[in-house]
Protein backbone atom coordinates (compact mmCIF):
# COMPACT_ATOMS: atom_id res chain seq x y z
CA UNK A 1 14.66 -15.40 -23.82
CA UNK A 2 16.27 -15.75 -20.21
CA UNK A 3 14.70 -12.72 -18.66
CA UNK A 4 17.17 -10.71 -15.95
CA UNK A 5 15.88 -8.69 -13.37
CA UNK A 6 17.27 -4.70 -13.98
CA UNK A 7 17.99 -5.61 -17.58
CA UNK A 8 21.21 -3.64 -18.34
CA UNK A 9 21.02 -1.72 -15.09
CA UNK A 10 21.08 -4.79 -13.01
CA UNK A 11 24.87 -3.82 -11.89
CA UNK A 12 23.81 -0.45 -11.02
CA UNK A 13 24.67 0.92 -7.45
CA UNK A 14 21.70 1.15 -5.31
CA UNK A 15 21.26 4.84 -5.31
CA UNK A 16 21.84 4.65 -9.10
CA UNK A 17 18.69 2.38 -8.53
CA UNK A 18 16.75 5.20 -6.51
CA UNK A 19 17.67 7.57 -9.01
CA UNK A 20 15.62 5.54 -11.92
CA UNK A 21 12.74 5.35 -9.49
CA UNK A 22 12.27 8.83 -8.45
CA UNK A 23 12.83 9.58 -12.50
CA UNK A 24 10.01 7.43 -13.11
CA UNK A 25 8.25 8.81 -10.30
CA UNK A 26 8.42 12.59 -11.61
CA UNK A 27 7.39 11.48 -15.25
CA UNK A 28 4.40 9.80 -13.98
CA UNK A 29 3.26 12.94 -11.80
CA UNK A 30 3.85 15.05 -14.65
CA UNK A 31 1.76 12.96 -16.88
CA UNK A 32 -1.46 13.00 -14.28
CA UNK A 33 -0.70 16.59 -14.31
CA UNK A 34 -1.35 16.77 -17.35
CA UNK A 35 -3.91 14.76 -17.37
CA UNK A 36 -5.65 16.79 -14.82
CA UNK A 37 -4.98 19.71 -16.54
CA UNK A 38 -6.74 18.97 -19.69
CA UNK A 39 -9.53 16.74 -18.83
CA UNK A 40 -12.53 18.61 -17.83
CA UNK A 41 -15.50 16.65 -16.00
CA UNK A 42 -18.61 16.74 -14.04
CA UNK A 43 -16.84 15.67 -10.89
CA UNK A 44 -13.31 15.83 -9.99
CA UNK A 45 -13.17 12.57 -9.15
CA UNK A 46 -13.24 11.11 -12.44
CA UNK A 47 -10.36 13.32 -13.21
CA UNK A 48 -8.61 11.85 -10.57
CA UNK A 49 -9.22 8.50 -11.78
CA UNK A 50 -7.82 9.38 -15.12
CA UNK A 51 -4.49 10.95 -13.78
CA UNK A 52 -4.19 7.86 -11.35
CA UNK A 53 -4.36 5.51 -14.63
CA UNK A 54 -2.27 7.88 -16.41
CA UNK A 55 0.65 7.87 -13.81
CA UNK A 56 0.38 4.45 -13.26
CA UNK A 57 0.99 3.62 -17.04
CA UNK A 58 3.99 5.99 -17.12
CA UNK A 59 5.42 3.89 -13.85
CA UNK A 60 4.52 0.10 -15.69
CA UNK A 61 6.60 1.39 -19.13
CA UNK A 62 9.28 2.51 -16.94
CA UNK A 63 9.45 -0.85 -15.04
CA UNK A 64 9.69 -2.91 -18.49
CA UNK A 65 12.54 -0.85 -19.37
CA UNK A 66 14.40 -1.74 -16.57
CA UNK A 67 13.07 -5.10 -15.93
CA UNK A 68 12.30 -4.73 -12.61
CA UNK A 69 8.23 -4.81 -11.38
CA UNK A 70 9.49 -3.17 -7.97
CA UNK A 71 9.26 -0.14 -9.73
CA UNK A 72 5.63 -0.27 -8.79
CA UNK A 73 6.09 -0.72 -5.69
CA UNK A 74 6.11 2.55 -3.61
CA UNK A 75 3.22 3.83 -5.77
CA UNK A 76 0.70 1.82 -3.23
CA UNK A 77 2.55 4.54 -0.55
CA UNK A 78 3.26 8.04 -2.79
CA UNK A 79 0.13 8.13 -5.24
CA UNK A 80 -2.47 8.44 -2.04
CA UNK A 81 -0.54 11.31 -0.63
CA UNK A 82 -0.58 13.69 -3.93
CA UNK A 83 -3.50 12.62 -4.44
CA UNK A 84 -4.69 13.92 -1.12
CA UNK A 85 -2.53 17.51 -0.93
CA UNK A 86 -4.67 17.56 -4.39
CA UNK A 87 -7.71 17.31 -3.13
CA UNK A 88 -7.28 19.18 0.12
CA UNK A 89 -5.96 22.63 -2.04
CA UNK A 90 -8.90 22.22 -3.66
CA UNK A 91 -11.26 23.03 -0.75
CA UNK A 92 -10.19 25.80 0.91
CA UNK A 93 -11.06 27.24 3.93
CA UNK A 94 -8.71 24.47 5.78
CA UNK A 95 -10.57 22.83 8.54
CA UNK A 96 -9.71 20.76 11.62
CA UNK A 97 -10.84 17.76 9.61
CA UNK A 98 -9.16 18.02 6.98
CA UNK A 99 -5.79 19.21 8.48
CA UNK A 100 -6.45 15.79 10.10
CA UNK A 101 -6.82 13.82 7.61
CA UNK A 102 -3.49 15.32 5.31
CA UNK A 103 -1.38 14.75 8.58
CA UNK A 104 -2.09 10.98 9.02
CA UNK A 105 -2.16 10.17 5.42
CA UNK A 106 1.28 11.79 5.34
CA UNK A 107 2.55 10.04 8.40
CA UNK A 108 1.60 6.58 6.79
CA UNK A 109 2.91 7.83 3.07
CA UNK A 110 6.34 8.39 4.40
CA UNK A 111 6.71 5.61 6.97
CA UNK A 112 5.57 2.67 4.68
CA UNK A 113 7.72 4.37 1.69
CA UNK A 114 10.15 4.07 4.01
CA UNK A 115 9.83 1.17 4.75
CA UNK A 116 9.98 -0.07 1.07
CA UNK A 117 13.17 1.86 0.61
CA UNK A 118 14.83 0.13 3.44
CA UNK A 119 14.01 -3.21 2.16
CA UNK A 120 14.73 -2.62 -1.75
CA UNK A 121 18.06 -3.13 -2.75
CA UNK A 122 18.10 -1.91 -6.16
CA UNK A 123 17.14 -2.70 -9.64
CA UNK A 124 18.65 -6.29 -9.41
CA UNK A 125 16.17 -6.50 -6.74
CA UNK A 126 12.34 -7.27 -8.14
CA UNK A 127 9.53 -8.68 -5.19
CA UNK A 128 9.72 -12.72 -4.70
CA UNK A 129 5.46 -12.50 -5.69
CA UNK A 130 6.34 -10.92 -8.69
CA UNK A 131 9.20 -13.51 -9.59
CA UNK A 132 6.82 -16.08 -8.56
CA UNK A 133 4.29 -14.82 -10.84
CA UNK A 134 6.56 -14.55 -13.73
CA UNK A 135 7.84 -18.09 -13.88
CA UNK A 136 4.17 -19.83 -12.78
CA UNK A 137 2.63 -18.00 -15.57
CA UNK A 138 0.77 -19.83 -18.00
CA UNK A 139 2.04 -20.81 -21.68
CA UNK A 140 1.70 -18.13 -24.39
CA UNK A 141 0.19 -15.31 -21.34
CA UNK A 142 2.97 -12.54 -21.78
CA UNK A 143 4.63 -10.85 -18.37
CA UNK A 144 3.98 -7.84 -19.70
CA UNK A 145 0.24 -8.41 -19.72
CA UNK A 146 0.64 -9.56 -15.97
CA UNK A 147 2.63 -6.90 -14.83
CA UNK A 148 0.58 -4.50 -16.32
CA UNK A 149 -3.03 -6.09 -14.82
CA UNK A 150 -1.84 -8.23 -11.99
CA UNK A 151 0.68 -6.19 -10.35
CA UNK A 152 0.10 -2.26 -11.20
CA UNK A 153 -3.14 -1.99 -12.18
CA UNK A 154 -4.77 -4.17 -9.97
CA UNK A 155 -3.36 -2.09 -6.42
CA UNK A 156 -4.00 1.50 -8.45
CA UNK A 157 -7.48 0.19 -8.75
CA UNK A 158 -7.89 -1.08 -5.02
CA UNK A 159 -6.15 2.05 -3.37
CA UNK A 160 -8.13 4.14 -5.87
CA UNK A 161 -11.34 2.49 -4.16
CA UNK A 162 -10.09 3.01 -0.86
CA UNK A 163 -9.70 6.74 -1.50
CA UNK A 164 -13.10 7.62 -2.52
CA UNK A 165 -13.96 8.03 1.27
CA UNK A 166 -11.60 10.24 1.71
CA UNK A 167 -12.72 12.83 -1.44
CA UNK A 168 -15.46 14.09 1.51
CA UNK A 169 -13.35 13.95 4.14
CA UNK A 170 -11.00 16.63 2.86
CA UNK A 171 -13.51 18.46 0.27
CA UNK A 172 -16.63 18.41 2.23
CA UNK A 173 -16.78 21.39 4.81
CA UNK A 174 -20.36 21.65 5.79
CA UNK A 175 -20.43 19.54 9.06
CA UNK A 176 -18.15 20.43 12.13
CA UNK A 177 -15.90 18.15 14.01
CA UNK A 178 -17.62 15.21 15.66
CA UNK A 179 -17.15 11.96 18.10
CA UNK A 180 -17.11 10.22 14.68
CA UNK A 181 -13.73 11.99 13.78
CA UNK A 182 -12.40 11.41 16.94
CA UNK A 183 -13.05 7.74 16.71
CA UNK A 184 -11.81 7.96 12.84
CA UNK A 185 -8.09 9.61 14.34
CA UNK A 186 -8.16 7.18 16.91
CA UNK A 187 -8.17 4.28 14.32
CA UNK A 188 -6.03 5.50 11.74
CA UNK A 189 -3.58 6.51 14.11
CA UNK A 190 -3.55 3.27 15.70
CA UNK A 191 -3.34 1.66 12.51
CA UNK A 192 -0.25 3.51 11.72
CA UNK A 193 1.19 2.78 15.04
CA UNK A 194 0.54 -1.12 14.76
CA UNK A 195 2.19 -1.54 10.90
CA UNK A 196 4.92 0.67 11.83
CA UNK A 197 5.34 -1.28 15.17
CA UNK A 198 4.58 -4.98 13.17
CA UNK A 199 7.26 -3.98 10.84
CA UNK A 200 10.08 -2.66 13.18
CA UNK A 201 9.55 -5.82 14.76
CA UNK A 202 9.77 -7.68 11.46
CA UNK A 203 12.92 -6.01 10.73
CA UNK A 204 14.88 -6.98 13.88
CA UNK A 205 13.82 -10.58 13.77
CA UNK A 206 14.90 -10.24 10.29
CA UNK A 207 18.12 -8.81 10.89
CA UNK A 208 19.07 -11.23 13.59
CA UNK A 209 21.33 -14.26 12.33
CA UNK A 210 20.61 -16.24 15.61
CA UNK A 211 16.81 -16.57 13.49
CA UNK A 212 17.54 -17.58 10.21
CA UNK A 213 15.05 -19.80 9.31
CA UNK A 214 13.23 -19.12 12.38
CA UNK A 215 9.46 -17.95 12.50
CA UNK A 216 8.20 -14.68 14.30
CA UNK A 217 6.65 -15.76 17.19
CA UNK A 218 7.32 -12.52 19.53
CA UNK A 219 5.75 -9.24 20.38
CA UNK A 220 3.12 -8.98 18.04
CA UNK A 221 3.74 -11.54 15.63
CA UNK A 222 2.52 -13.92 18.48
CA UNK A 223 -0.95 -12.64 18.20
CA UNK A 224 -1.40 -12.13 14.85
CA UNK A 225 0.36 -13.84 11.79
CA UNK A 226 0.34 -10.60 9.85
CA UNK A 227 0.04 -7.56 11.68
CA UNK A 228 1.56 -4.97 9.23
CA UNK A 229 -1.33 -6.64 7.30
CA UNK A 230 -4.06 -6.02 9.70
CA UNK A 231 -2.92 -2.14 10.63
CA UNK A 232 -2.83 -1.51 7.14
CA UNK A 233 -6.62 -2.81 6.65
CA UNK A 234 -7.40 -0.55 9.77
CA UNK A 235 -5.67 2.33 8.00
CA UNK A 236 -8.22 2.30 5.42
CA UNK A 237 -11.12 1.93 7.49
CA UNK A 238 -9.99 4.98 9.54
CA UNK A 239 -10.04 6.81 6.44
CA UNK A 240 -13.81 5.46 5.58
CA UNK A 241 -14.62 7.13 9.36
CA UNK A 242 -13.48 10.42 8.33
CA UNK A 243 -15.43 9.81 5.05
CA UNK A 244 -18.52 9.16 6.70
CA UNK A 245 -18.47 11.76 9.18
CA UNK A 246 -18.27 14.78 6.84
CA UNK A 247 -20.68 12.90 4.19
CA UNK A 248 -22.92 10.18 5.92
CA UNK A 249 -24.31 9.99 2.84
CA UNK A 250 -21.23 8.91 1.26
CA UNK A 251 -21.11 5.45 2.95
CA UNK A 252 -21.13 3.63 -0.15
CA UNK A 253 -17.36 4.11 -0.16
CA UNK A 254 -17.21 1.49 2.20
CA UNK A 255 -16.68 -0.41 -0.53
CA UNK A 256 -12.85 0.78 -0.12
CA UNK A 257 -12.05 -1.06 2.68
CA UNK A 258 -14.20 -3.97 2.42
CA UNK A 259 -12.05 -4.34 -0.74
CA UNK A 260 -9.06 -3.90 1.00
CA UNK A 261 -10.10 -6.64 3.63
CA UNK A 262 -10.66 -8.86 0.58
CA UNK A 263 -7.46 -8.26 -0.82
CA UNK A 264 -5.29 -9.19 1.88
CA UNK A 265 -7.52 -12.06 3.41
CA UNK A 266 -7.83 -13.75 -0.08
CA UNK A 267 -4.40 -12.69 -1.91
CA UNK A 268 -1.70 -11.12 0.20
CA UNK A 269 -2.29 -13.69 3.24
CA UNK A 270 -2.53 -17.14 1.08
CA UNK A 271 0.41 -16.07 -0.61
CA UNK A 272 2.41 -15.34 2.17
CA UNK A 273 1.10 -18.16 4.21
CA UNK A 274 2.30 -21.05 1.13
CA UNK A 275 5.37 -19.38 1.13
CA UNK A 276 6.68 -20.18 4.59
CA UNK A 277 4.88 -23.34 4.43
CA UNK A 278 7.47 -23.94 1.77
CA UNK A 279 10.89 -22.20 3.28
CA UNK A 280 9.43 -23.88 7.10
CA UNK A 281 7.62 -27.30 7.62
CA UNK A 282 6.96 -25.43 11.56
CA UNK A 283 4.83 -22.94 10.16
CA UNK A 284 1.68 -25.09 9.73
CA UNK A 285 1.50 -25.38 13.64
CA UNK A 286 1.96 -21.87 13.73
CA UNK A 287 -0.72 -21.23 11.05
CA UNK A 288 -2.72 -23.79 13.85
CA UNK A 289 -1.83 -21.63 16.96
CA UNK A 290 -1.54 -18.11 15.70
CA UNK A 291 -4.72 -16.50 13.64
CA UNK A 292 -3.82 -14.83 10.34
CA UNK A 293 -5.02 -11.61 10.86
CA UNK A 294 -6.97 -10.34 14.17
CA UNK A 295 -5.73 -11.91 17.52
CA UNK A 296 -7.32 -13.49 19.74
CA UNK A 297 -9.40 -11.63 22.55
CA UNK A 298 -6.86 -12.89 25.15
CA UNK A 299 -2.95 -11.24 25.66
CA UNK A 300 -2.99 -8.72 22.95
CA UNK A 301 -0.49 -6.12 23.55
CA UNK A 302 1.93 -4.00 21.47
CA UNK A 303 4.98 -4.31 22.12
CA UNK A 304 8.16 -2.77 20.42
């Protein structure tokens, strides 16, 4: 059976496309809300877990019924931030931390949902990994299986392990503001500054015909193969910082980031990296010249 991205919606308009999304969306929060409602625990943050799950489920049913495995996508974005005004209602009084905290995880929420919206162009429209995916899939191993794992499950799992550090940072209100947090605002907010710069850039290359077919060799796609990558990884480790200075003895939740460095050195790089080797025989002398994620110590600047 030929499968066709969108199924019967593929024709749809793209805000007809939206539409189905934020649908989806609204099911799946009012499932973890129920969720969250009725299970009781020792810890809230099992609860959490179980309304993450929940939500996500509700998002991978809706994206077999329309075909499309972008449906997923903006969860990576939306599911930290409710997650987060969650947790931070929680804990009154509000404190300088945590006001913190909410701001830049809202600033990144809505710029890198924003930055999915601009890209997607509808139901007809389903992520080139997850095409890939479908059609290099073993014999008899079902899509649905690999949607389900691969694709949703997997990234609730790794952003779900990149907010534990944050649970202190907005529920813990013992210890005051500290160099730590000021070093933890400092990185996050740079991170934000360097994806949303990365991908600006990314977009106007993009969006040039003069470089079709070209590679990104300018501003800072000269230092760094993948710098949305990288300010995305420094996102999360800005988030650990604010972890570990309202809960030092909460730095086990550095396992968050480390996974998050894992994930994008070992999966999200490779696969990108193959991928242009395939669509431009040029790029293995830039893979030669340019390092995949940090740059090198000499000439890094931003530049928009």
């Amino acid at each position: 059976m030929t499968y066709r991205i969108g199924g019967n919606l593929a024709g749809s308009s793209r805000p007809a496309g939206f539409a189905v999304v934020t649908l989806a969306y609204v099911a799946a929060g009012l499932a973890a809300w129920a969720v969250a409602a009725l299970v009781t625990g020792p810890h809230p943050l099992p609860v959490t877990f179980y309304a993450d799950l929940t939500a996500t489920v509700v998002v991978f049913l809706a994206s077999l019924l329309v075909a499309n495995a972008s449906l997923y996508d903006p969860y990576w974005s939306v599911a930290p931030a409710v997650i987060v005004i969650a947790w931070v209602l929680s804990a009154p009084p509000l404190t300088g931390r945590q006001i913190a905290v909410l701001l830049l995880v809202l600033a990144w929420s809505v710029r890198l949902t924003a930055n999915w919206a601009l890209s997607w162009r509808g139901l007809s429209h389903e992520d080139w990994r997850y095409v890939q995916l479908r059609e290099q899939r073993r014999p008899g191993v079902p899509w649905w299986l690999i949607n389900l794992v691969g694709i949703q499950l997997m990234p609730t799992l790794v952003v779900f392990a990149g907010l534990l550090a944050v649970w202190p940072a907005t529920t813990v209100t013992g210890r005051p503001w500290s160099l730590l947090d000021v070093a933890a605002t400092a990185v996050t907010a740079g991170a934000i500054l360097l994806e949303a710069t990365a991908d600006r850039q990314l977009h106007r290359f993009a969006g040039d015909p003069a470089n079709r077919g070209a590679i990104i060799d300018q501003g800072l796609w000269r230092h760094s193969r993948h710098p949305n990558y990288l300010g995305e990884i420094a996102f999360w480790w800005g988030m650990w910082l604010f972890g570990l200075a309202a809960a030092p003895d909460w730095w086990w939740t550095v396992v968050g980031p480390v996974t998050m460095v894992l994930l994008f050195t070992f999966v999200s790089v490779p696969m990108m990296d193959r991928r242009s080797l395939i669509r431009r025989p040029a790029y293995a002398e830039h893979m030669r010249r340019v390092p995949a994620l940090l740059p090198r110590p000499s000439g890094f600047r931003i530049r928009g």
